[in-house]
PDB file of N, CA and C in Angstrom:
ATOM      1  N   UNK A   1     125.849  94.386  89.960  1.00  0.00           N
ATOM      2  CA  UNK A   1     124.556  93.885  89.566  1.00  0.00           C
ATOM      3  C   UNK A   1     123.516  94.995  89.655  1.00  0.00           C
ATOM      4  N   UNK A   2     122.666  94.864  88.867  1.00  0.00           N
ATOM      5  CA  UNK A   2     121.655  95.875  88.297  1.00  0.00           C
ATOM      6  C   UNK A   2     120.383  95.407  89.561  1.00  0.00           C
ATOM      7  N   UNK A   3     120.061  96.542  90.658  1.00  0.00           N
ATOM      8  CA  UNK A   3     118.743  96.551  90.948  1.00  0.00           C
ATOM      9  C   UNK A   3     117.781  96.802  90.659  1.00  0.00           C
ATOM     10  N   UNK A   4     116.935  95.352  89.922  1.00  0.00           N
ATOM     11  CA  UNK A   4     115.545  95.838  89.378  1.00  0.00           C
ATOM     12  C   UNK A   4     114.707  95.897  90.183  1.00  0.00           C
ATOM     13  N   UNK A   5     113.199  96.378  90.037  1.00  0.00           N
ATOM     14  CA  UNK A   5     112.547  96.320  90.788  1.00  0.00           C
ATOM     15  C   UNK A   5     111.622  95.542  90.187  1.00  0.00           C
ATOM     16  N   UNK A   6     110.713  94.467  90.352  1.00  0.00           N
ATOM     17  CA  UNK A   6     109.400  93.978  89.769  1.00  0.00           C
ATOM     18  C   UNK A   6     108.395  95.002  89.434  1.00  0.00           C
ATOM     19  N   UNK A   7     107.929  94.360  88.125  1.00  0.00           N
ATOM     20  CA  UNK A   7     106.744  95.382  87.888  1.00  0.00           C
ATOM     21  C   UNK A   7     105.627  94.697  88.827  1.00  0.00           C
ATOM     22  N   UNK A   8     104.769  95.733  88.908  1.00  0.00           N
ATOM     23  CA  UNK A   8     103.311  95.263  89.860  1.00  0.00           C
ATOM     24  C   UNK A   8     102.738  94.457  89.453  1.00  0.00           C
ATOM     25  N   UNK A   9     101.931  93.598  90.345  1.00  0.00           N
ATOM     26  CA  UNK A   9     100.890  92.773  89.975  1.00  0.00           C
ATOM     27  C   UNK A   9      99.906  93.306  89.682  1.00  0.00           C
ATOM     28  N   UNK A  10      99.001  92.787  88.845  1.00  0.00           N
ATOM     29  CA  UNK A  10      97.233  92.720  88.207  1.00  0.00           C
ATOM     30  C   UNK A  10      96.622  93.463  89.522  1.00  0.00           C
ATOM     31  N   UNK A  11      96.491  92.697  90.442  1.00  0.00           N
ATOM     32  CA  UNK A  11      96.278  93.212  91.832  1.00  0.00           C
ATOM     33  C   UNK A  11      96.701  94.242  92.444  1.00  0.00           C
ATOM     34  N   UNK A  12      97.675  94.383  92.538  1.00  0.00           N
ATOM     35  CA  UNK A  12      98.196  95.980  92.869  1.00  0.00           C
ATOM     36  C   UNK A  12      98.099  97.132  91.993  1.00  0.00           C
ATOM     37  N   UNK A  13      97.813  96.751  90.771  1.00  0.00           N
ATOM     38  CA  UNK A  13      97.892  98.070  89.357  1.00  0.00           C
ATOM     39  C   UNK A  13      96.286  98.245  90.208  1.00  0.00           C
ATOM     40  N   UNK A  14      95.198  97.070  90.224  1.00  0.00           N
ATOM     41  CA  UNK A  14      93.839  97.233  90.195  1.00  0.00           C
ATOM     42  C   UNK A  14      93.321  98.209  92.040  1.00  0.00           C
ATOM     43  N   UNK A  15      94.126  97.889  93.111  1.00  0.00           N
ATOM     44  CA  UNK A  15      93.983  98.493  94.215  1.00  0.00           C
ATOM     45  C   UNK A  15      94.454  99.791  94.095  1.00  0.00           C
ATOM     46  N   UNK A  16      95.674 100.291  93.596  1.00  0.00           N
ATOM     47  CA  UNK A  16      96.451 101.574  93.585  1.00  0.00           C
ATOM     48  C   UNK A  16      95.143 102.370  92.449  1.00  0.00           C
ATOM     49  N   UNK A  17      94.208 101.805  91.581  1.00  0.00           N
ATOM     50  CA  UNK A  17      93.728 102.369  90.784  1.00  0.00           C
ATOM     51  C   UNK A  17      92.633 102.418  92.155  1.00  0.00           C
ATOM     52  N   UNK A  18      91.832 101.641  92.582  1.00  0.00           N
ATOM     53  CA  UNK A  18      91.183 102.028  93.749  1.00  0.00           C
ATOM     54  C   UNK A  18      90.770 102.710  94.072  1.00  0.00           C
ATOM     55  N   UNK A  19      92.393 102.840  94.716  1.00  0.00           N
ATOM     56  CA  UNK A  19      92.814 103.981  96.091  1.00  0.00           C
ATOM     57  C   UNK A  19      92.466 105.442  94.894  1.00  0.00           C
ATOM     58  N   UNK A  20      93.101 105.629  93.845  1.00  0.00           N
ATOM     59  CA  UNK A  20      93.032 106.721  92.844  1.00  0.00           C
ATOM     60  C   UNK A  20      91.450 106.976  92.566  1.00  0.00           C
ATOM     61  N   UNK A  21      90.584 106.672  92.440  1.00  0.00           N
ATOM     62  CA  UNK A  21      89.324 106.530  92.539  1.00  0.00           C
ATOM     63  C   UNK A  21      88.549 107.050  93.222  1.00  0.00           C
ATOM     64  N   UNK A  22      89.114 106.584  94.900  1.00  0.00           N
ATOM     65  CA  UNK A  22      88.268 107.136  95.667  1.00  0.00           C
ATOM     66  C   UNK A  22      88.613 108.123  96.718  1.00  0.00           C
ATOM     67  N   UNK A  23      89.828 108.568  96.352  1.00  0.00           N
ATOM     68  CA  UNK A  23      90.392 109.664  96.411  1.00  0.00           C
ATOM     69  C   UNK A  23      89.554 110.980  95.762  1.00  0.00           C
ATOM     70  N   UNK A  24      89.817 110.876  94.114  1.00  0.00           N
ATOM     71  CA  UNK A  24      89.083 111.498  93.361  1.00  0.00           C
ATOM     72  C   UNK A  24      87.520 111.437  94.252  1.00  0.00           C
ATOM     73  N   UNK A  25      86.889 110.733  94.392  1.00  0.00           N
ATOM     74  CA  UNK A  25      85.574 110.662  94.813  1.00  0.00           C
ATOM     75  C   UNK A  25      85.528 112.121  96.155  1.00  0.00           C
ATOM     76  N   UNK A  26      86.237 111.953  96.867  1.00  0.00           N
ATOM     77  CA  UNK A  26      86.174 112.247  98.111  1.00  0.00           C
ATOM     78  C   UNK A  26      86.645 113.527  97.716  1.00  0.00           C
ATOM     79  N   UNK A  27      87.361 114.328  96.842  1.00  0.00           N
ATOM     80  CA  UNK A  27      88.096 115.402  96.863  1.00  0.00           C
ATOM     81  C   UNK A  27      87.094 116.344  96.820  1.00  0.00           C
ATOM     82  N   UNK A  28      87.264 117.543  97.359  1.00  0.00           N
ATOM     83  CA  UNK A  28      85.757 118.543  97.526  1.00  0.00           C
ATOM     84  C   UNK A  28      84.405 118.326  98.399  1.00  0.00           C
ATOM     85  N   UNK A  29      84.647 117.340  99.153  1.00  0.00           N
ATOM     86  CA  UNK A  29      83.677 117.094 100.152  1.00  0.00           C
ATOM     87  C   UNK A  29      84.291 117.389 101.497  1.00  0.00           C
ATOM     88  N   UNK A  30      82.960 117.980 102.407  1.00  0.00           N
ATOM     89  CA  UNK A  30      83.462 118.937 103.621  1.00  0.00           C
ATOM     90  C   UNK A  30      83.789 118.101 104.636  1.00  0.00           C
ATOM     91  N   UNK A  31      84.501 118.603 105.757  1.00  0.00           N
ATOM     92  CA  UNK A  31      84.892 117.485 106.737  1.00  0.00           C
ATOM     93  C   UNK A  31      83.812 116.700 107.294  1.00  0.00           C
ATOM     94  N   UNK A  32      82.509 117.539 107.639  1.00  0.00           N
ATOM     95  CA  UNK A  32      81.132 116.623 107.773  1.00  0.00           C
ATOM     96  C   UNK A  32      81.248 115.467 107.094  1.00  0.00           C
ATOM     97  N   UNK A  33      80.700 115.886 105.790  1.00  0.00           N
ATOM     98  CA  UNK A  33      80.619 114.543 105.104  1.00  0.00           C
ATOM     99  C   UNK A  33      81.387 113.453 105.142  1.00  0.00           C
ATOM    100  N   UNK A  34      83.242 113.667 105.487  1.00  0.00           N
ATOM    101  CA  UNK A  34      83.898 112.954 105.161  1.00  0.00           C
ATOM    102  C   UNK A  34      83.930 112.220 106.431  1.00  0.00           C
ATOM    103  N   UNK A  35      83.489 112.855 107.642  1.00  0.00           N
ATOM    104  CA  UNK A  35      83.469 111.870 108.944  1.00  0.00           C
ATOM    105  C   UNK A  35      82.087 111.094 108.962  1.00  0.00           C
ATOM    106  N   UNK A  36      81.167 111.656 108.172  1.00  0.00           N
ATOM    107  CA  UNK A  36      79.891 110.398 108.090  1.00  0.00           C
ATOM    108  C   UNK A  36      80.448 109.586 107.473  1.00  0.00           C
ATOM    109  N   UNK A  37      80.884 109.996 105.768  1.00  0.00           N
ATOM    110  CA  UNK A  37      81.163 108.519 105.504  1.00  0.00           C
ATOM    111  C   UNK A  37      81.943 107.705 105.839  1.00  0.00           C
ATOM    112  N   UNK A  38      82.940 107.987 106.746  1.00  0.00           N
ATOM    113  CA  UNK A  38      84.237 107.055 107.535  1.00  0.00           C
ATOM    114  C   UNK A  38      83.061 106.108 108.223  1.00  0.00           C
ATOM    115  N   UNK A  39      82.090 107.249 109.313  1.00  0.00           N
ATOM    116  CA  UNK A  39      81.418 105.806 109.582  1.00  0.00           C
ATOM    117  C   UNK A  39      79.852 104.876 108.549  1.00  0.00           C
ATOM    118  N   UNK A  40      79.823 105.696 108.206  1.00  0.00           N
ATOM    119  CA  UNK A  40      78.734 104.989 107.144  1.00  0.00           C
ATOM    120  C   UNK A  40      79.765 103.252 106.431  1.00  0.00           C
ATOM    121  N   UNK A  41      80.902 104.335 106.284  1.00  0.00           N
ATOM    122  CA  UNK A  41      81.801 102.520 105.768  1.00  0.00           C
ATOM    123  C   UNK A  41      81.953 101.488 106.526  1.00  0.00           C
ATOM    124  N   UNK A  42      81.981 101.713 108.203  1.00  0.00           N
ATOM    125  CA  UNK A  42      82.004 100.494 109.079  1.00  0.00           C
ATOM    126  C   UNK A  42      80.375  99.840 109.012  1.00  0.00           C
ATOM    127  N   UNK A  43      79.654 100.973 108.494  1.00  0.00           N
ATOM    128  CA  UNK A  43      78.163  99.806 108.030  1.00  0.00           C
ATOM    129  C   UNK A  43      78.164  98.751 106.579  1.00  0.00           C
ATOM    130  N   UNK A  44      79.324  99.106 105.914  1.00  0.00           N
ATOM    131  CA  UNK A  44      79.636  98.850 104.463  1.00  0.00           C
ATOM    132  C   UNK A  44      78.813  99.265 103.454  1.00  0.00           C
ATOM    133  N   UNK A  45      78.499 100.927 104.036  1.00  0.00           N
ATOM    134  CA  UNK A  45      78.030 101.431 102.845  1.00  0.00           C
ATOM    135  C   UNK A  45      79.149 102.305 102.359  1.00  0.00           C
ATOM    136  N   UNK A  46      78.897 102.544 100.796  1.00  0.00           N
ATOM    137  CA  UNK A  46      80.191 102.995 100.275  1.00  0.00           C
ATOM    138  C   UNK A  46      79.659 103.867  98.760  1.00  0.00           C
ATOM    139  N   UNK A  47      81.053 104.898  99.124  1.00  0.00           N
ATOM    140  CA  UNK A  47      80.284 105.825  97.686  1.00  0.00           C
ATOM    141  C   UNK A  47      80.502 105.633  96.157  1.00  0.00           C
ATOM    142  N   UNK A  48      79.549 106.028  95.787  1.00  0.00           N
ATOM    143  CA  UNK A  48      79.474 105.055  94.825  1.00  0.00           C
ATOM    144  C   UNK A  48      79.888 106.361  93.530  1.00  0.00           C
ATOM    145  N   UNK A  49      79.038 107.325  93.799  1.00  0.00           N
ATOM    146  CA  UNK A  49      79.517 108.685  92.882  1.00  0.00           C
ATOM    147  C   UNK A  49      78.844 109.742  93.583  1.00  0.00           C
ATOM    148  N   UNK A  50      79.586 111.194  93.231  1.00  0.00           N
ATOM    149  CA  UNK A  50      79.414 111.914  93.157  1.00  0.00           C
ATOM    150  C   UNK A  50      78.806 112.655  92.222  1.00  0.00           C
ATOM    151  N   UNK A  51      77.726 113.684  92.162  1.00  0.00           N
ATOM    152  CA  UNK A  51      76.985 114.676  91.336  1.00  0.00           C
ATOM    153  C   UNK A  51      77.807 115.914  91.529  1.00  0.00           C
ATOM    154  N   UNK A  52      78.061 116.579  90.282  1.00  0.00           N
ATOM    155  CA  UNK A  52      78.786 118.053  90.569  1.00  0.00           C
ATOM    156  C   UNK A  52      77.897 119.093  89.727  1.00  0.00           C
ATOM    157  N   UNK A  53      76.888 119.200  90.092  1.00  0.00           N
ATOM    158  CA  UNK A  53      75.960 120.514  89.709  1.00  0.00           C
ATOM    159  C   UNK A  53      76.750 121.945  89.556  1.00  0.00           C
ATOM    160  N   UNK A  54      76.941 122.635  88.918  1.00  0.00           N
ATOM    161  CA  UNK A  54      77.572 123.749  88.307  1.00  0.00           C
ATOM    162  C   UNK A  54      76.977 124.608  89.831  1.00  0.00           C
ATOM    163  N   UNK A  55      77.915 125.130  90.019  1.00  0.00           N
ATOM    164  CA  UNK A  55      77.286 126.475  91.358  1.00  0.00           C
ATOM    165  C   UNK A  55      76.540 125.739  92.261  1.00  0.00           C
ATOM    166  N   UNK A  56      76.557 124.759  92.130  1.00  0.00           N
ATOM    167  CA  UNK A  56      76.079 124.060  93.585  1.00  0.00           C
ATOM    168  C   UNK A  56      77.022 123.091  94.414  1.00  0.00           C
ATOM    169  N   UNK A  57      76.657 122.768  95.434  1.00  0.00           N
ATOM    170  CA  UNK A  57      77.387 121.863  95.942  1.00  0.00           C
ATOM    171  C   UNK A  57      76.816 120.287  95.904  1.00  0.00           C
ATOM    172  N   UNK A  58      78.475 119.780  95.908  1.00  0.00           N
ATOM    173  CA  UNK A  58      78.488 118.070  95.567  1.00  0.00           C
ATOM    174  C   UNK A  58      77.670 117.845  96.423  1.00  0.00           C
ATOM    175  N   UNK A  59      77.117 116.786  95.221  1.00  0.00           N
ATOM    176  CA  UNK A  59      76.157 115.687  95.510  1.00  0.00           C
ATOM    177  C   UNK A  59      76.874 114.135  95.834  1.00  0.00           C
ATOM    178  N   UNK A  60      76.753 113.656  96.869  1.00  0.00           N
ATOM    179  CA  UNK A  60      77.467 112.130  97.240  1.00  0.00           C
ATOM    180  C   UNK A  60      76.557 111.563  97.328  1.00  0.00           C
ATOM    181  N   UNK A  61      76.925 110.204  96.768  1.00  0.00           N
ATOM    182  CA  UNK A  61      75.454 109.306  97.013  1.00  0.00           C
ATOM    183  C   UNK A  61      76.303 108.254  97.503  1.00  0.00           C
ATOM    184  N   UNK A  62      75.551 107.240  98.399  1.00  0.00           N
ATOM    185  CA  UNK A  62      76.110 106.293  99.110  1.00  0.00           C
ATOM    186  C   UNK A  62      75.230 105.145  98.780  1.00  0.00           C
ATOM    187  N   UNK A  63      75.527 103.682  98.391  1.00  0.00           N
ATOM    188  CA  UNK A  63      74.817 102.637  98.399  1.00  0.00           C
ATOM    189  C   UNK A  63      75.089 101.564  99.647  1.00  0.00           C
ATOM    190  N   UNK A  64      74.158 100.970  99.971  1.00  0.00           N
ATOM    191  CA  UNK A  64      74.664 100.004 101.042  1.00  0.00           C
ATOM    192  C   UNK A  64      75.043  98.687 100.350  1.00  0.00           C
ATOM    193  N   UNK A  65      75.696  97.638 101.305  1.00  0.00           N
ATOM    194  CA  UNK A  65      76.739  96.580 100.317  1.00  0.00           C
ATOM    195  C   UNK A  65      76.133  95.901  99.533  1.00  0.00           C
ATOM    196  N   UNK A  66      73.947  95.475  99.445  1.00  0.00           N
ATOM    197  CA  UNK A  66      73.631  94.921  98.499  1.00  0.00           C
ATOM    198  C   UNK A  66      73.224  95.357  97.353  1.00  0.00           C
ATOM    199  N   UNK A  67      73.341  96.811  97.371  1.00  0.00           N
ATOM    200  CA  UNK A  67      72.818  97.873  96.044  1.00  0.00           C
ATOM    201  C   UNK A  67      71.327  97.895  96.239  1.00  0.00           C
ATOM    202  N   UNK A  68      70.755  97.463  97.898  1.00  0.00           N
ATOM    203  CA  UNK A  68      69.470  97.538  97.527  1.00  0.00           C
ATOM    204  C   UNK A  68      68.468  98.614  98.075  1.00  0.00           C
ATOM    205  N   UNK A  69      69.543  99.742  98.589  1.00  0.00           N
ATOM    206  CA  UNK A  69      69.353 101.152  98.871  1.00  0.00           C
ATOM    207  C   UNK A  69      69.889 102.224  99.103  1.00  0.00           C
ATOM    208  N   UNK A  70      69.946 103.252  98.275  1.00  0.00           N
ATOM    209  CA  UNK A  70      71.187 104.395  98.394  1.00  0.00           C
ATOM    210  C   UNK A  70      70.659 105.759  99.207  1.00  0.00           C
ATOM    211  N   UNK A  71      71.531 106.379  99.162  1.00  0.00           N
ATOM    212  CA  UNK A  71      71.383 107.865 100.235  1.00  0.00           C
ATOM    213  C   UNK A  71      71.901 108.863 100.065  1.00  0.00           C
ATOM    214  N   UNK A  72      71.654 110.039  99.745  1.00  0.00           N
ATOM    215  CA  UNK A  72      72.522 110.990  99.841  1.00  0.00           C
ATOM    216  C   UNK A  72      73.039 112.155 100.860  1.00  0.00           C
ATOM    217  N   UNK A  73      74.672 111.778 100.655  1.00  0.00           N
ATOM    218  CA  UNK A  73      75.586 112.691 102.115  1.00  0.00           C
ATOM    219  C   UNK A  73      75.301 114.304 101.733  1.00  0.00           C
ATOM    220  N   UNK A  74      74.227 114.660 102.783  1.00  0.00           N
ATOM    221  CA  UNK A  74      74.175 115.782 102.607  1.00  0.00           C
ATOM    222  C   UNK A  74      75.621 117.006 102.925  1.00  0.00           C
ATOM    223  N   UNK A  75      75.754 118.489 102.679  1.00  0.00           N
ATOM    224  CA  UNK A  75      76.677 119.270 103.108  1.00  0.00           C
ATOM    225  C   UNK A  75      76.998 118.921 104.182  1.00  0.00           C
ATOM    226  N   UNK A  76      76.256 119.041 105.011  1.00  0.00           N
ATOM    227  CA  UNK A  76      76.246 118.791 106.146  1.00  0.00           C
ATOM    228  C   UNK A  76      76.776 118.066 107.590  1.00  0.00           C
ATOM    229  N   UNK A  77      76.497 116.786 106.708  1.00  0.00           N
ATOM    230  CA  UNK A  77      76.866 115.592 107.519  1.00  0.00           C
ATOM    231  C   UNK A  77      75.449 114.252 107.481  1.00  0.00           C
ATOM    232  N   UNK A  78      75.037 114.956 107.017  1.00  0.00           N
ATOM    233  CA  UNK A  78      73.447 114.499 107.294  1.00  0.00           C
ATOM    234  C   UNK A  78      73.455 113.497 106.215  1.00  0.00           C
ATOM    235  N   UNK A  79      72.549 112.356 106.530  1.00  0.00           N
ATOM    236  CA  UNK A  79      72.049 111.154 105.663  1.00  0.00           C
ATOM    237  C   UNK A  79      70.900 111.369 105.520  1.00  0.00           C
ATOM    238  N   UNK A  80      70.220 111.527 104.001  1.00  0.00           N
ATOM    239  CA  UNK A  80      69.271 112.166 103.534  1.00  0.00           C
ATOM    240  C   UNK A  80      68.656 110.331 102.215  1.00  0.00           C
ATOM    241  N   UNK A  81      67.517 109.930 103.016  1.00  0.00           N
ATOM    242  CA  UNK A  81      67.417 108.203 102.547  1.00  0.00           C
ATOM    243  C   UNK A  81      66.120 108.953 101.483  1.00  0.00           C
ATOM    244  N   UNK A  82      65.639 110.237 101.688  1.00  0.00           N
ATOM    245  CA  UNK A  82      64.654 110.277 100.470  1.00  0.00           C
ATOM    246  C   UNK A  82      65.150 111.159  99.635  1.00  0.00           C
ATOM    247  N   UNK A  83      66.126 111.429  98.737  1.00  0.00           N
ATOM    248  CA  UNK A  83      66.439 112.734  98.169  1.00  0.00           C
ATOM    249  C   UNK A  83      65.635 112.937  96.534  1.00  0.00           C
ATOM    250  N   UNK A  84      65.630 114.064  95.992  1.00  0.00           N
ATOM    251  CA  UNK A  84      64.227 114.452  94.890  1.00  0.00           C
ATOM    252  C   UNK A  84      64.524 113.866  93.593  1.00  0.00           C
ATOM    253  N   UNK A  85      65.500 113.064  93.500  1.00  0.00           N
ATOM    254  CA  UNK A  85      65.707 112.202  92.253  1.00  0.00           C
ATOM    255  C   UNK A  85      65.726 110.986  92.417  1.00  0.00           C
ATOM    256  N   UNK A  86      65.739 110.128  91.874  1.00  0.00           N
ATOM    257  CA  UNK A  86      65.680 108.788  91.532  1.00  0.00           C
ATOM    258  C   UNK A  86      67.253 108.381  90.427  1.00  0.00           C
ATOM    259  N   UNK A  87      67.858 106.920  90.844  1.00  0.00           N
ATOM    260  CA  UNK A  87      68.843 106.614  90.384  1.00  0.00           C
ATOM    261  C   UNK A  87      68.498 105.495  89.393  1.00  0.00           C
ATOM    262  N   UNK A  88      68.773 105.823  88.003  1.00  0.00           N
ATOM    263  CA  UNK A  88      68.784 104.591  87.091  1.00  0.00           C
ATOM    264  C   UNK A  88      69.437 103.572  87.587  1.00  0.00           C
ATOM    265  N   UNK A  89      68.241 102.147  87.335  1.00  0.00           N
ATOM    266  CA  UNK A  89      69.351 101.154  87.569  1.00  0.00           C
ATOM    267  C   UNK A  89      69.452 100.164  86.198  1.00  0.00           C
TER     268      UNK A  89
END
């Protein structure tokens, strides 16, 4: 007998895409940043995108869970709640 395997669920194609997501998100950000936002996420704020300015360094922006204020993860480590742009909504 032939071992198949099931194809994935709706749900699992949509989490594994996720996980692929925010992977990508996170790739090129310094260990600072990446230990703020570990805890910035137990506040359930979460990143939402990254800016990649040519010769500069990534820009992370973080929203909190009602979208009703964002921040940007500085190099650093640093949470920066006034930064010099403004986000279309």
């Amino acid at each position: 007998m032939e071992n198949k395997e099931r194809p994935p669920s709706a749900r699992e194609r949509r989490k594994a895409q996720q996980q692929e997501d925010d992977a990508r998100l996170k790739a090129g950000l310094t260990p600072a940043q990446l230990a703020t936002l570990h805890t910035m996420e137990q506040f359930r704020w979460t990143l939402r995108f990254v800016r990649r300015p040519m010769f500069l360094q990534p820009v992370a922006v973080l929203f909190n869970r009602d979208d009703s204020r964002y921040a940007v993860l500085e190099a650093d480590g640093s949470i920066n709640e006034s930064p010099d742009f403004k986000i279309r909504t």
